[in-house]
PDB file of N, CA and C in Angstrom:
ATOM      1  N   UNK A   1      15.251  -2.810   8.000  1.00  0.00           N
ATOM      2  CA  UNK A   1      14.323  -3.867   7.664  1.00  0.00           C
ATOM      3  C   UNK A   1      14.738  -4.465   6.330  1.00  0.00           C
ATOM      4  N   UNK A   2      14.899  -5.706   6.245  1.00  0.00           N
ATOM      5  CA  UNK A   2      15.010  -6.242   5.002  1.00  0.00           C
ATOM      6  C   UNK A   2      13.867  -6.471   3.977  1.00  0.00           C
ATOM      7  N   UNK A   3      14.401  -6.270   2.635  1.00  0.00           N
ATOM      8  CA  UNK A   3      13.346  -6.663   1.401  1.00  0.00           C
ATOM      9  C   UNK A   3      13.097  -7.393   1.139  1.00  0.00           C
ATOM     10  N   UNK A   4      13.936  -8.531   1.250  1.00  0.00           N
ATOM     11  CA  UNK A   4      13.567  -9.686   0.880  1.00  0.00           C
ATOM     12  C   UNK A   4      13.194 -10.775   1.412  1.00  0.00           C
ATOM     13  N   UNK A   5      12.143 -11.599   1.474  1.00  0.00           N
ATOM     14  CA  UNK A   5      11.385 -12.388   2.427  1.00  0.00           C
ATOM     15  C   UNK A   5      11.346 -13.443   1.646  1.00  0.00           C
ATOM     16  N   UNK A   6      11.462 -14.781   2.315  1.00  0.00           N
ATOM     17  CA  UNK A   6      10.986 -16.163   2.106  1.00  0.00           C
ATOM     18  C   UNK A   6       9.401 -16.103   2.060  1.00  0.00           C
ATOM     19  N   UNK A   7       8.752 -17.005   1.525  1.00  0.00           N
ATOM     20  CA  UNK A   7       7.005 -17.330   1.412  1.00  0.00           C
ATOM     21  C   UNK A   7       7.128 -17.769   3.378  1.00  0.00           C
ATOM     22  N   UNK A   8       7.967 -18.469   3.323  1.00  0.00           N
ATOM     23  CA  UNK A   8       7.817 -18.588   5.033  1.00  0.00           C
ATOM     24  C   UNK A   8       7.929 -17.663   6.224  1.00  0.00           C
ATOM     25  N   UNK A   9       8.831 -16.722   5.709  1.00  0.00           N
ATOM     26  CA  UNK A   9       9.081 -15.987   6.565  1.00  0.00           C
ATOM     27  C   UNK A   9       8.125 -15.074   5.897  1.00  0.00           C
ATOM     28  N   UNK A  10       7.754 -14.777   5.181  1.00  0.00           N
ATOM     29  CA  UNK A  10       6.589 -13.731   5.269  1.00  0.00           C
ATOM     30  C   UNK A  10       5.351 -14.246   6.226  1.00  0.00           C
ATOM     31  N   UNK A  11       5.020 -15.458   5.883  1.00  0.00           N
ATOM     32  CA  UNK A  11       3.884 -15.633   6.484  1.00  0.00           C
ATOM     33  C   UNK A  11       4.109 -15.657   8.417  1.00  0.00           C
ATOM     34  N   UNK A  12       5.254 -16.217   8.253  1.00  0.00           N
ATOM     35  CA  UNK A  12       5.616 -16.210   9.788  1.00  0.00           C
ATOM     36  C   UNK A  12       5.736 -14.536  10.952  1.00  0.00           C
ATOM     37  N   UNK A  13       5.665 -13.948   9.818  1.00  0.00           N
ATOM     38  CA  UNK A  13       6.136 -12.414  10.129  1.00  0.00           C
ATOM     39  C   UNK A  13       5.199 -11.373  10.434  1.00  0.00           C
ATOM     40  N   UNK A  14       4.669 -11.983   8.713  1.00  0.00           N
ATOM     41  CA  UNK A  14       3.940 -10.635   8.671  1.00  0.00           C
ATOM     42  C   UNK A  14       2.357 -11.002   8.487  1.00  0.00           C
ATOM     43  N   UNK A  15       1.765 -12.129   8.773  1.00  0.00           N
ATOM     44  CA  UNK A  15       0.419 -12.730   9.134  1.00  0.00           C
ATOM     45  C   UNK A  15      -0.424 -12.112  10.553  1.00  0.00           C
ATOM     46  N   UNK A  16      -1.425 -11.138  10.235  1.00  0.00           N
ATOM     47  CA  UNK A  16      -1.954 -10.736  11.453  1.00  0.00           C
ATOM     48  C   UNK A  16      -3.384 -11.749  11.682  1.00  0.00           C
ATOM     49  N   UNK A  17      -2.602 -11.580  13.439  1.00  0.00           N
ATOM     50  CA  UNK A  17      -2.920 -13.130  14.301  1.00  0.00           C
ATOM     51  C   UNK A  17      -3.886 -12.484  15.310  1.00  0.00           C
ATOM     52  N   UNK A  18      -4.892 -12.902  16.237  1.00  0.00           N
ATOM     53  CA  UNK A  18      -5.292 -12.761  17.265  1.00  0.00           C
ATOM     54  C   UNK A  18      -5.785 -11.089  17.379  1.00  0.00           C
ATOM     55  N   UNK A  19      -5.290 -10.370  18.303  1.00  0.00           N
ATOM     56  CA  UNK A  19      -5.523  -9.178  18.801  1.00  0.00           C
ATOM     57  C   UNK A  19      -5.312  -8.338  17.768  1.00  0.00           C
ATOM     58  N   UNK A  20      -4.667  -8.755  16.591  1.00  0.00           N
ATOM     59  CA  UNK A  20      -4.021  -7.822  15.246  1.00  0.00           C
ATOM     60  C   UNK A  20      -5.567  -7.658  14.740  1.00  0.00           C
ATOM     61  N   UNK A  21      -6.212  -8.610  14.599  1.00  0.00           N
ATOM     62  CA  UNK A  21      -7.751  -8.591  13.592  1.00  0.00           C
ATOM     63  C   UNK A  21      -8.700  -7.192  14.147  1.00  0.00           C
ATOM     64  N   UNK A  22      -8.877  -7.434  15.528  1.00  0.00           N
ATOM     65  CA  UNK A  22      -9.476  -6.319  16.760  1.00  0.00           C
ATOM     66  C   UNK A  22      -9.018  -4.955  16.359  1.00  0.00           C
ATOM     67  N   UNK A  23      -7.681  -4.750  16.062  1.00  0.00           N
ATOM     68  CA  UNK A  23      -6.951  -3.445  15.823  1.00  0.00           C
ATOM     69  C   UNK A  23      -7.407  -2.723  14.602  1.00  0.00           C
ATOM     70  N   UNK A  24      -7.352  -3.914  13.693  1.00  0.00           N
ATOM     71  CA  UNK A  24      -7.454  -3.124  12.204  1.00  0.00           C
ATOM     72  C   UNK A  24      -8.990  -3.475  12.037  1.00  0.00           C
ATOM     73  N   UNK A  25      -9.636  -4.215  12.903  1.00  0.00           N
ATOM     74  CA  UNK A  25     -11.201  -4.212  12.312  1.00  0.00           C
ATOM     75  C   UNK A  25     -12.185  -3.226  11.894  1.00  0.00           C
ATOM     76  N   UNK A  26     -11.998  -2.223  12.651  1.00  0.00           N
ATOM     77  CA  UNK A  26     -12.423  -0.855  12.726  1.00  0.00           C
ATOM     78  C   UNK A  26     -12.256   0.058  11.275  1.00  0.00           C
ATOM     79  N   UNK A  27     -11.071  -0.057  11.014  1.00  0.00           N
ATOM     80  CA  UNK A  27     -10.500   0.994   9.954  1.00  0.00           C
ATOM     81  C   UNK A  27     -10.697   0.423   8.148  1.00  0.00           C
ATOM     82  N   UNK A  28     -10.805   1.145   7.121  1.00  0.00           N
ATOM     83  CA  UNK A  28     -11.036   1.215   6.260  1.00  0.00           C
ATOM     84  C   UNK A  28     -10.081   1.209   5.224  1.00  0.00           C
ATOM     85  N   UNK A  29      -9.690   1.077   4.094  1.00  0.00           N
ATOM     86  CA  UNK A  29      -8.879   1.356   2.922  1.00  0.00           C
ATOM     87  C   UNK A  29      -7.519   1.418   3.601  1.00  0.00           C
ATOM     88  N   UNK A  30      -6.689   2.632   2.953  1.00  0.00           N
ATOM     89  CA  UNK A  30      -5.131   2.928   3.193  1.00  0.00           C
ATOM     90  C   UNK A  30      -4.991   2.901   4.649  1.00  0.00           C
ATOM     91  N   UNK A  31      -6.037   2.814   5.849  1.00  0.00           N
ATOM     92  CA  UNK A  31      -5.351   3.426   6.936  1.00  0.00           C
ATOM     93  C   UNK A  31      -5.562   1.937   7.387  1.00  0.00           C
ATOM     94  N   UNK A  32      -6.592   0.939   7.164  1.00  0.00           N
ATOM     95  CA  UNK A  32      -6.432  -0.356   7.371  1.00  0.00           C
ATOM     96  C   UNK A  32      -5.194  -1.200   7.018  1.00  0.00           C
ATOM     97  N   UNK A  33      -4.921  -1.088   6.032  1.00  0.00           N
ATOM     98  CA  UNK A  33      -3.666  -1.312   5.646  1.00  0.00           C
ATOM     99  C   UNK A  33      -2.276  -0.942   6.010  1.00  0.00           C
ATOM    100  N   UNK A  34      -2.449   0.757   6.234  1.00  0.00           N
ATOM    101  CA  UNK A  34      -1.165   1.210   6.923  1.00  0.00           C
ATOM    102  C   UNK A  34      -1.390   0.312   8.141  1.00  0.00           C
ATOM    103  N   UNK A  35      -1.989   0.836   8.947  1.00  0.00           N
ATOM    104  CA  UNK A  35      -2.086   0.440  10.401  1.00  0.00           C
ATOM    105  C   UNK A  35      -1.719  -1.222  10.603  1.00  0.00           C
ATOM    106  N   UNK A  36      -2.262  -2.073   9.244  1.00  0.00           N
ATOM    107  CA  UNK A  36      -1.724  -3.137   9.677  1.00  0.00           C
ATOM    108  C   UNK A  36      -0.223  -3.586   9.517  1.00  0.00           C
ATOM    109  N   UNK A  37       0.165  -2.786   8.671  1.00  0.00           N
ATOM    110  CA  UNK A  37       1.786  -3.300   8.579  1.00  0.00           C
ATOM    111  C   UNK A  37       2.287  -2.215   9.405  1.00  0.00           C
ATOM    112  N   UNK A  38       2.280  -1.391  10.352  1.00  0.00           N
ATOM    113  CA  UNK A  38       3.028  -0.926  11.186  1.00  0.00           C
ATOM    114  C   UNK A  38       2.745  -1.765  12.367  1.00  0.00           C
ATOM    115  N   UNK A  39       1.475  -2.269  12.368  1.00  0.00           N
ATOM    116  CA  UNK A  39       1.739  -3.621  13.527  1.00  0.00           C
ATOM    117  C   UNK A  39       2.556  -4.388  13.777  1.00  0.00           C
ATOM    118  N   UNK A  40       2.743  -4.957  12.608  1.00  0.00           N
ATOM    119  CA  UNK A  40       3.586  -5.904  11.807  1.00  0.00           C
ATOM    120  C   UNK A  40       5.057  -5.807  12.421  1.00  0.00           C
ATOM    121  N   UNK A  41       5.295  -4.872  11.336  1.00  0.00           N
ATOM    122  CA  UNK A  41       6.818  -3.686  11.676  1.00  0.00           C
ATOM    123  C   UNK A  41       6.959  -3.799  12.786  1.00  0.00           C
ATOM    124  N   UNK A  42       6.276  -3.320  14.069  1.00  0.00           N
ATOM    125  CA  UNK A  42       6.562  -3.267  15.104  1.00  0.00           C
ATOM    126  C   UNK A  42       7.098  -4.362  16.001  1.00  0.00           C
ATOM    127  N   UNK A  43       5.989  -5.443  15.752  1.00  0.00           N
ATOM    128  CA  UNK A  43       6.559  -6.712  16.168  1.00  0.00           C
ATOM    129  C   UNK A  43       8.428  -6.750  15.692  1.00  0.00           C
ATOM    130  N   UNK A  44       8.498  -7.138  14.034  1.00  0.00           N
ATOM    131  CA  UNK A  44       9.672  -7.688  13.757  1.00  0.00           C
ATOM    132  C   UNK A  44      10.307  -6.461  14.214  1.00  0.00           C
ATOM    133  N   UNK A  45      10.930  -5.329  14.151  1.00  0.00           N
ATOM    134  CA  UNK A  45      11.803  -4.279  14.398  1.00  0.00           C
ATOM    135  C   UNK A  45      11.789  -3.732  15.677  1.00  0.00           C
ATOM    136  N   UNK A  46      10.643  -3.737  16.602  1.00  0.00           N
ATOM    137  CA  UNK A  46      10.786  -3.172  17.864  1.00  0.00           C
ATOM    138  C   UNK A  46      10.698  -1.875  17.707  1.00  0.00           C
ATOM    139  N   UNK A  47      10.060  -0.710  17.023  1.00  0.00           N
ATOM    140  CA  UNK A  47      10.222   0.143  16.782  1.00  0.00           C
ATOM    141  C   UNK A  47       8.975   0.960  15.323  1.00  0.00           C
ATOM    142  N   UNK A  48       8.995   2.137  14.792  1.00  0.00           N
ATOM    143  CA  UNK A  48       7.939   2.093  14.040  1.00  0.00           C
ATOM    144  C   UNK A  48       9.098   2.452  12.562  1.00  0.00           C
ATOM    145  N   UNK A  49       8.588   2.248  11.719  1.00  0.00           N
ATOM    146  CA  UNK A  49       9.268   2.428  10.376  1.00  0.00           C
ATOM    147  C   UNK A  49       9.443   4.334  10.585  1.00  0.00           C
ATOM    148  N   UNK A  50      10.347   4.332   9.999  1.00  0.00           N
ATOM    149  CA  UNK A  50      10.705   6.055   9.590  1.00  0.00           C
ATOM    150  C   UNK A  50       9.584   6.628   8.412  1.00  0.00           C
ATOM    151  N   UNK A  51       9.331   5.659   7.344  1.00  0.00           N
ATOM    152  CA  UNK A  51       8.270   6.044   6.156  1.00  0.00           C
ATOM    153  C   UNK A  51       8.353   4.819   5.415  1.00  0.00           C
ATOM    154  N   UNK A  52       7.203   5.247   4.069  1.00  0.00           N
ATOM    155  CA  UNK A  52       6.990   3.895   3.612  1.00  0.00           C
ATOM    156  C   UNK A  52       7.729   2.988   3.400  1.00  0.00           C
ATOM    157  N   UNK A  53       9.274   3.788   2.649  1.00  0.00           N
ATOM    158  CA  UNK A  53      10.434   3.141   2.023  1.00  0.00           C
ATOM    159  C   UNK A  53      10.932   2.076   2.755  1.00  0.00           C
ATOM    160  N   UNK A  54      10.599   2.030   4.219  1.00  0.00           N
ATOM    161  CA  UNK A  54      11.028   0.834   5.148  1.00  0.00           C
ATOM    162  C   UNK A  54      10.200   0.031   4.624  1.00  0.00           C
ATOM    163  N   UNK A  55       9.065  -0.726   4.508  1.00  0.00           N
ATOM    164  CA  UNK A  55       8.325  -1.572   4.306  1.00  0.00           C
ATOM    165  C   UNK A  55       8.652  -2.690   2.838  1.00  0.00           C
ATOM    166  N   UNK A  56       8.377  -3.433   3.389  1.00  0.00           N
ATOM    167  CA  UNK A  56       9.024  -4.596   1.988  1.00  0.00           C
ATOM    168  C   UNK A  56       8.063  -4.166   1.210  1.00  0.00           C
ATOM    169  N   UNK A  57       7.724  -4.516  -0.122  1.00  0.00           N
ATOM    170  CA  UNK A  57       6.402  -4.557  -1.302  1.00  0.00           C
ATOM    171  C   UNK A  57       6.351  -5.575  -0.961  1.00  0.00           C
ATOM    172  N   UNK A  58       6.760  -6.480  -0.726  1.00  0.00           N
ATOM    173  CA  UNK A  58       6.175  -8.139  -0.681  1.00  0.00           C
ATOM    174  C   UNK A  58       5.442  -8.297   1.267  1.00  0.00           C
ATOM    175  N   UNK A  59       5.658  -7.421   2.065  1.00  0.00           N
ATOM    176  CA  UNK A  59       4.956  -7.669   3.171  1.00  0.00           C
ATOM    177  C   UNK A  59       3.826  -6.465   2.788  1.00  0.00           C
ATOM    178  N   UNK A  60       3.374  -5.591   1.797  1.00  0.00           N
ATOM    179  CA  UNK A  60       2.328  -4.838   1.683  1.00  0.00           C
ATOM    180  C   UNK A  60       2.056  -5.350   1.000  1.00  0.00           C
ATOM    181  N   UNK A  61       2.177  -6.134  -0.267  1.00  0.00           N
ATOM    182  CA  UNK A  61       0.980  -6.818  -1.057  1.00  0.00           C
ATOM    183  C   UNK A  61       0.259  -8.136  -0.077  1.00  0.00           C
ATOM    184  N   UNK A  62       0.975  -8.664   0.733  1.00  0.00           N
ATOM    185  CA  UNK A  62       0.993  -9.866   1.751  1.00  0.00           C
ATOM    186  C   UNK A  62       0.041  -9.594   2.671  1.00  0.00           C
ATOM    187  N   UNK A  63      -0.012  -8.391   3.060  1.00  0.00           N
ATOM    188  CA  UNK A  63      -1.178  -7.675   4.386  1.00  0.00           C
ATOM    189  C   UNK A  63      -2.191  -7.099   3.591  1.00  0.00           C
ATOM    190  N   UNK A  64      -1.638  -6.548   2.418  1.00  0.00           N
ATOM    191  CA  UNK A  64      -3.214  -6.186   1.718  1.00  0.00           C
ATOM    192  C   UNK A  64      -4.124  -6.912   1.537  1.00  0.00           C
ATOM    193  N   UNK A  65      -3.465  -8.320   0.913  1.00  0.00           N
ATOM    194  CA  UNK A  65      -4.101  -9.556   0.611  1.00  0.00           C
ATOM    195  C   UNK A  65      -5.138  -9.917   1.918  1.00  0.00           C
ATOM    196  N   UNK A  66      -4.343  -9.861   3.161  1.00  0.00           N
ATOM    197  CA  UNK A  66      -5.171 -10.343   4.038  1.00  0.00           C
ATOM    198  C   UNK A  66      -6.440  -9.590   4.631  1.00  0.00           C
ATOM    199  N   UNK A  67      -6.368  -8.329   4.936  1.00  0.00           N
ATOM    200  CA  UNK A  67      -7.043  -7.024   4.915  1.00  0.00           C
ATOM    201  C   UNK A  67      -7.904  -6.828   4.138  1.00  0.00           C
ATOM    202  N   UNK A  68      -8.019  -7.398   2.013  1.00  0.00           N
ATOM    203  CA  UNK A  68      -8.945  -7.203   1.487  1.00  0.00           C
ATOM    204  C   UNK A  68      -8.928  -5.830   1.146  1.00  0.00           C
ATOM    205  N   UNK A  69      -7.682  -5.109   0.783  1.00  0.00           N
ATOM    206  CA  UNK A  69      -7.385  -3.968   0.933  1.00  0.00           C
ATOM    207  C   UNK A  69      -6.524  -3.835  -0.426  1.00  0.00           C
ATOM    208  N   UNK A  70      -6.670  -3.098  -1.832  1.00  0.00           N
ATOM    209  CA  UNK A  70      -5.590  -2.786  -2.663  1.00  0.00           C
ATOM    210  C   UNK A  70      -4.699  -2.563  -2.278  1.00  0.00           C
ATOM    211  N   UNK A  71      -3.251  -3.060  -2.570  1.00  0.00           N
ATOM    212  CA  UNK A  71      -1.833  -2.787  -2.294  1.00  0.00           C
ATOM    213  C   UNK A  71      -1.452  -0.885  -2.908  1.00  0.00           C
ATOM    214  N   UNK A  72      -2.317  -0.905  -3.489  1.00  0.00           N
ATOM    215  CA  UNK A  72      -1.655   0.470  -4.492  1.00  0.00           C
ATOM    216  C   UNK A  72      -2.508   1.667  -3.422  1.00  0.00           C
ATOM    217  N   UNK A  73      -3.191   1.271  -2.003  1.00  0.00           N
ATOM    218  CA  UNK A  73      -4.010   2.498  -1.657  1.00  0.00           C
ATOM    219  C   UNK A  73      -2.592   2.603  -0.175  1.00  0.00           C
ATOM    220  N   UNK A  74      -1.573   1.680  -0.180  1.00  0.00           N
ATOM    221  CA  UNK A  74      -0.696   2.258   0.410  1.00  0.00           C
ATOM    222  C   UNK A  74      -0.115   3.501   0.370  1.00  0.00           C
ATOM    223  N   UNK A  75       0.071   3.898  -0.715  1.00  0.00           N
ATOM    224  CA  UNK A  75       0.280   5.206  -0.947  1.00  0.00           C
ATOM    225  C   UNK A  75      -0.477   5.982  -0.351  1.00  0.00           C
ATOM    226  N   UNK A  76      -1.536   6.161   0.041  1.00  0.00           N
ATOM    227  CA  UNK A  76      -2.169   7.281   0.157  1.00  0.00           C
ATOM    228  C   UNK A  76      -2.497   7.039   2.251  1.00  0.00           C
ATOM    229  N   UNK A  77      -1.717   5.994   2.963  1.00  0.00           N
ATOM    230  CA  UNK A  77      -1.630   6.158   4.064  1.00  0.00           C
ATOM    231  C   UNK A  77      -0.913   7.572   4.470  1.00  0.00           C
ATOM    232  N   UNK A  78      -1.896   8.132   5.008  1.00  0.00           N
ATOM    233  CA  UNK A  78      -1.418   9.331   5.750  1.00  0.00           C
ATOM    234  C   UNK A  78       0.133   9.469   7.244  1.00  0.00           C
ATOM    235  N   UNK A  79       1.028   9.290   6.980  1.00  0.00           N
ATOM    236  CA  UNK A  79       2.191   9.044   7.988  1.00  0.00           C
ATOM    237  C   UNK A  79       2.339   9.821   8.363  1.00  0.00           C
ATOM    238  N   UNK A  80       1.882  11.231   8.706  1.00  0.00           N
ATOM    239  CA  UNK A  80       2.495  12.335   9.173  1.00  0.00           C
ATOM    240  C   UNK A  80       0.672  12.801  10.043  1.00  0.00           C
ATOM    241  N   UNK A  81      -0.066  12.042   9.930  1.00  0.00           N
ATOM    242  CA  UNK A  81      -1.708  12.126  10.902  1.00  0.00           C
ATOM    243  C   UNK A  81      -1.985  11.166  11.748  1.00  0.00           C
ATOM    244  N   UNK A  82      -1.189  11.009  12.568  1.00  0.00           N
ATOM    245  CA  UNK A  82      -1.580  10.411  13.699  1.00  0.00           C
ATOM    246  C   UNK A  82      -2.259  10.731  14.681  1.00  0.00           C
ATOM    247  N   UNK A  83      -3.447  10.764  14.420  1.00  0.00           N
ATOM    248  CA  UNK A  83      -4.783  11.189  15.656  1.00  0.00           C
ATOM    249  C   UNK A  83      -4.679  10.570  17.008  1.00  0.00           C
ATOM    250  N   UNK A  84      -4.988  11.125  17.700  1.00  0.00           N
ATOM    251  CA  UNK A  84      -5.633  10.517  19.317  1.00  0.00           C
ATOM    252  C   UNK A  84      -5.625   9.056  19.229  1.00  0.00           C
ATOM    253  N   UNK A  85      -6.684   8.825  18.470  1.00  0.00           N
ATOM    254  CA  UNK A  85      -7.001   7.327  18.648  1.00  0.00           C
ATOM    255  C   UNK A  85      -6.331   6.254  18.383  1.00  0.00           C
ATOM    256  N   UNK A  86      -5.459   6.761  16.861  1.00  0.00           N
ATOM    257  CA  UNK A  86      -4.404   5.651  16.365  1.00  0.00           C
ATOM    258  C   UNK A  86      -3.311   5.872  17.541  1.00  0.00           C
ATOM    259  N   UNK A  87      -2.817   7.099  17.743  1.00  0.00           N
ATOM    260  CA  UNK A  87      -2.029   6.736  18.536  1.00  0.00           C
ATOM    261  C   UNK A  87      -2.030   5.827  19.765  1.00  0.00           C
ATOM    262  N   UNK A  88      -3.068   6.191  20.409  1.00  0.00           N
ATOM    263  CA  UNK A  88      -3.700   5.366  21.358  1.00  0.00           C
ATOM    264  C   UNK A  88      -3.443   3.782  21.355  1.00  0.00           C
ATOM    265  N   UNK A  89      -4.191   2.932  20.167  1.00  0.00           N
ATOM    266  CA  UNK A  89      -3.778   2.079  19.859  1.00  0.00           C
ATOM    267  C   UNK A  89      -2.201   1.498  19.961  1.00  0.00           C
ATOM    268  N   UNK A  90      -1.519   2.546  19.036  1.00  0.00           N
ATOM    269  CA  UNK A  90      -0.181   2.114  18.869  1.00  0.00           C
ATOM    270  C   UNK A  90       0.423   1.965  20.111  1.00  0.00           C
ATOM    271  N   UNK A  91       0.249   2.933  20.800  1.00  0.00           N
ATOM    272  CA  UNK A  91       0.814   3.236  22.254  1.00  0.00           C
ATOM    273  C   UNK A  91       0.818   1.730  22.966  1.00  0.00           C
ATOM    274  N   UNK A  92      -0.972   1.243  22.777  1.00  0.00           N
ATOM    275  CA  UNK A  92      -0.516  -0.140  23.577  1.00  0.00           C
ATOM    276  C   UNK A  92       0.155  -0.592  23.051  1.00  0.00           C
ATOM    277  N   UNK A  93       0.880  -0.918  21.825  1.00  0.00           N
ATOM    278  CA  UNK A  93       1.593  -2.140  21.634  1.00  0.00           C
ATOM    279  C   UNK A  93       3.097  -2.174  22.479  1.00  0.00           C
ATOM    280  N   UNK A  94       4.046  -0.085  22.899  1.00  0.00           N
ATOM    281  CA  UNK A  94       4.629  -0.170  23.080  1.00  0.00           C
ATOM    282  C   UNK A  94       5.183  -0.909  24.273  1.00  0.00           C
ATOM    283  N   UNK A  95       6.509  -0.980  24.829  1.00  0.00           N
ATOM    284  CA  UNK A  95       6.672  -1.581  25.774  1.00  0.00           C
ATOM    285  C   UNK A  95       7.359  -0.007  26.702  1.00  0.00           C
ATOM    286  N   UNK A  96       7.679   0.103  27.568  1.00  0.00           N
ATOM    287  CA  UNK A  96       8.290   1.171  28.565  1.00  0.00           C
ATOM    288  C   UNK A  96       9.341  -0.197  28.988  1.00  0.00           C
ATOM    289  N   UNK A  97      10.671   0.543  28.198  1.00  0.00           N
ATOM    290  CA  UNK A  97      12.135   0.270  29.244  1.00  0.00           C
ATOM    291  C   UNK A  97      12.225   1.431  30.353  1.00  0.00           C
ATOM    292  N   UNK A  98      12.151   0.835  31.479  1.00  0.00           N
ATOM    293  CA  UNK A  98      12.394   1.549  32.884  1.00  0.00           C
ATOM    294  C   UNK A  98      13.884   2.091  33.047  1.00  0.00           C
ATOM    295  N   UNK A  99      14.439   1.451  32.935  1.00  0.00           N
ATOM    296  CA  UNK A  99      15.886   1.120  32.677  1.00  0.00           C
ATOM    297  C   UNK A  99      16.656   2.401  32.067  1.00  0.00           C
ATOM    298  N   UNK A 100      15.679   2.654  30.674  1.00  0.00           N
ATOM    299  CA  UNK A 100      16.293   4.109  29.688  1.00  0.00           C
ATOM    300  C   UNK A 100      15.338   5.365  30.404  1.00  0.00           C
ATOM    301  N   UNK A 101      14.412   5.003  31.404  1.00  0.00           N
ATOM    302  CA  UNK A 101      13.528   6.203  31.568  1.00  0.00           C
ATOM    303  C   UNK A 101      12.465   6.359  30.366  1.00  0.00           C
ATOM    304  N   UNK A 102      12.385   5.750  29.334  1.00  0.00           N
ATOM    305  CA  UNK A 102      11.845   6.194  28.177  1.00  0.00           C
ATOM    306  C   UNK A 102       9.924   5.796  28.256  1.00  0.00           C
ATOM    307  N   UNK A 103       9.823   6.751  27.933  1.00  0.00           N
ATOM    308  CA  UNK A 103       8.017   6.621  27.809  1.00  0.00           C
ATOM    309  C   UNK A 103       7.747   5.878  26.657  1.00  0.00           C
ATOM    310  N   UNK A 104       6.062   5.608  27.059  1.00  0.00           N
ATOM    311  CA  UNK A 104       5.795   4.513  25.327  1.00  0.00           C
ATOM    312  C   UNK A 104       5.615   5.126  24.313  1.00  0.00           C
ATOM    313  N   UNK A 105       6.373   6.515  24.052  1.00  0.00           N
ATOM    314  CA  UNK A 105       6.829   7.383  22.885  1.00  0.00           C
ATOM    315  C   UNK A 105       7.677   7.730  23.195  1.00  0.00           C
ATOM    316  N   UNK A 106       8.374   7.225  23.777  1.00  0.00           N
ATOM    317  CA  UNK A 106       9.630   8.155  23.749  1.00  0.00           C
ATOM    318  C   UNK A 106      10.176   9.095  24.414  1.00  0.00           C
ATOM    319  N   UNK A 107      11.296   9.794  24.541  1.00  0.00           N
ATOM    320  CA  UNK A 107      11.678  10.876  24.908  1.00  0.00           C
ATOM    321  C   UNK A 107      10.706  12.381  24.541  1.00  0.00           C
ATOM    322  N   UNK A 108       9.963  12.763  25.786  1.00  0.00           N
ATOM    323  CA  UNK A 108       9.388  13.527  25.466  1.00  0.00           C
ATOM    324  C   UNK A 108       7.675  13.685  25.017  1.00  0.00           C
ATOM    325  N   UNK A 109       7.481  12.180  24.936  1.00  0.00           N
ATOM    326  CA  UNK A 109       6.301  11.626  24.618  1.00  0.00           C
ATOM    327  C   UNK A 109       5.977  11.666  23.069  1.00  0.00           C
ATOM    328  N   UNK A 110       7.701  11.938  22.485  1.00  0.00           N
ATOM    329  CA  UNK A 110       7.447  11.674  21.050  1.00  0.00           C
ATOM    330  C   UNK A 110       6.679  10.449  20.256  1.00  0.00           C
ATOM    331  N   UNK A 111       6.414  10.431  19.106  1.00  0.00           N
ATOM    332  CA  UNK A 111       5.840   9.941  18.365  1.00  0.00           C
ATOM    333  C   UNK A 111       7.142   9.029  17.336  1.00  0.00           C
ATOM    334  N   UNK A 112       7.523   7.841  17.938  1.00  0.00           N
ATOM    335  CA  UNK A 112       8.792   7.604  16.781  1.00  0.00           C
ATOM    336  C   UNK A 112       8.679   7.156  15.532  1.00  0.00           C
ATOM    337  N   UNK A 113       7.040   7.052  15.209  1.00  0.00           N
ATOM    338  CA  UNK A 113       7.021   6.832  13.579  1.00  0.00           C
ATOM    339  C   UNK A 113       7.493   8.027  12.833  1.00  0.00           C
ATOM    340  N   UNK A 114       7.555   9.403  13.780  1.00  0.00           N
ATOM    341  CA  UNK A 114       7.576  10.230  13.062  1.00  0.00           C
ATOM    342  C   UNK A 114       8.750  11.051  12.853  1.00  0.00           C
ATOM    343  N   UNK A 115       9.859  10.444  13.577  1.00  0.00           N
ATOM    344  CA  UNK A 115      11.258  10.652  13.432  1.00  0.00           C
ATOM    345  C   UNK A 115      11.227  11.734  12.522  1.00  0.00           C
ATOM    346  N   UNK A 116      12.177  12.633  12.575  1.00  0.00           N
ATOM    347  CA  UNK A 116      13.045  13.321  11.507  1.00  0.00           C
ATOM    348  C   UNK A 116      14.362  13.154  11.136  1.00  0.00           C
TER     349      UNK A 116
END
């Protein structure tokens, strides 16, 4: 993922649209925030970030902004607690390639935010 973003291409990117509002409406502080830039992520990369260090600072101050959410409570998104429910969520966004056999986690019904 790249760091560096245009004002355009941020907004083009990383602006949650439509069904994004529904997702994160629910959730509160750091996990509102996480949850919304792994949306995000997902869209542009096809895939979930490995940890925070993937994420631009300029697309987390950008989603905080929109969220109404401090940029600095990123830190304290939990990446390694993925409950039932978030997963759930996430799950819909994936897609299933038939093609690789691969489930909407993966090999195994892994979890690929959570790579090692």
């Amino acid at each position: 993922m790249r760091q560096e973003w245009s004002t355009e291409d941020l907004i083009g990117s990383w602006t949650l649209v439509g069904d994004d509002w529904q997702r994160v409406g629910n959730k509160t502080g750091a996990t509102r925030l996480g949850f919304g830039l792994l949306l995000k992520f997902f869209e542009i990369e096809a895939r979930f970030p490995d940890g925070p260090e993937e994420l631009p600072a300029v697309a987390v101050a950008y989603v905080a902004e929109q969220v109404k959410v401090d940029p600095g409570l990123f830190g304290e998104y939990r990446w390694s607690e993925f409950t039932p429910p978030r997963c759930a969520e996430l799950d819909a966004l994936l897609v299933t390639d038939a093609s690789l056999g691969v489930g909407s986690w993966g090999p195994g019904g892994r979890n690929p935010a959570l790579r090692s």
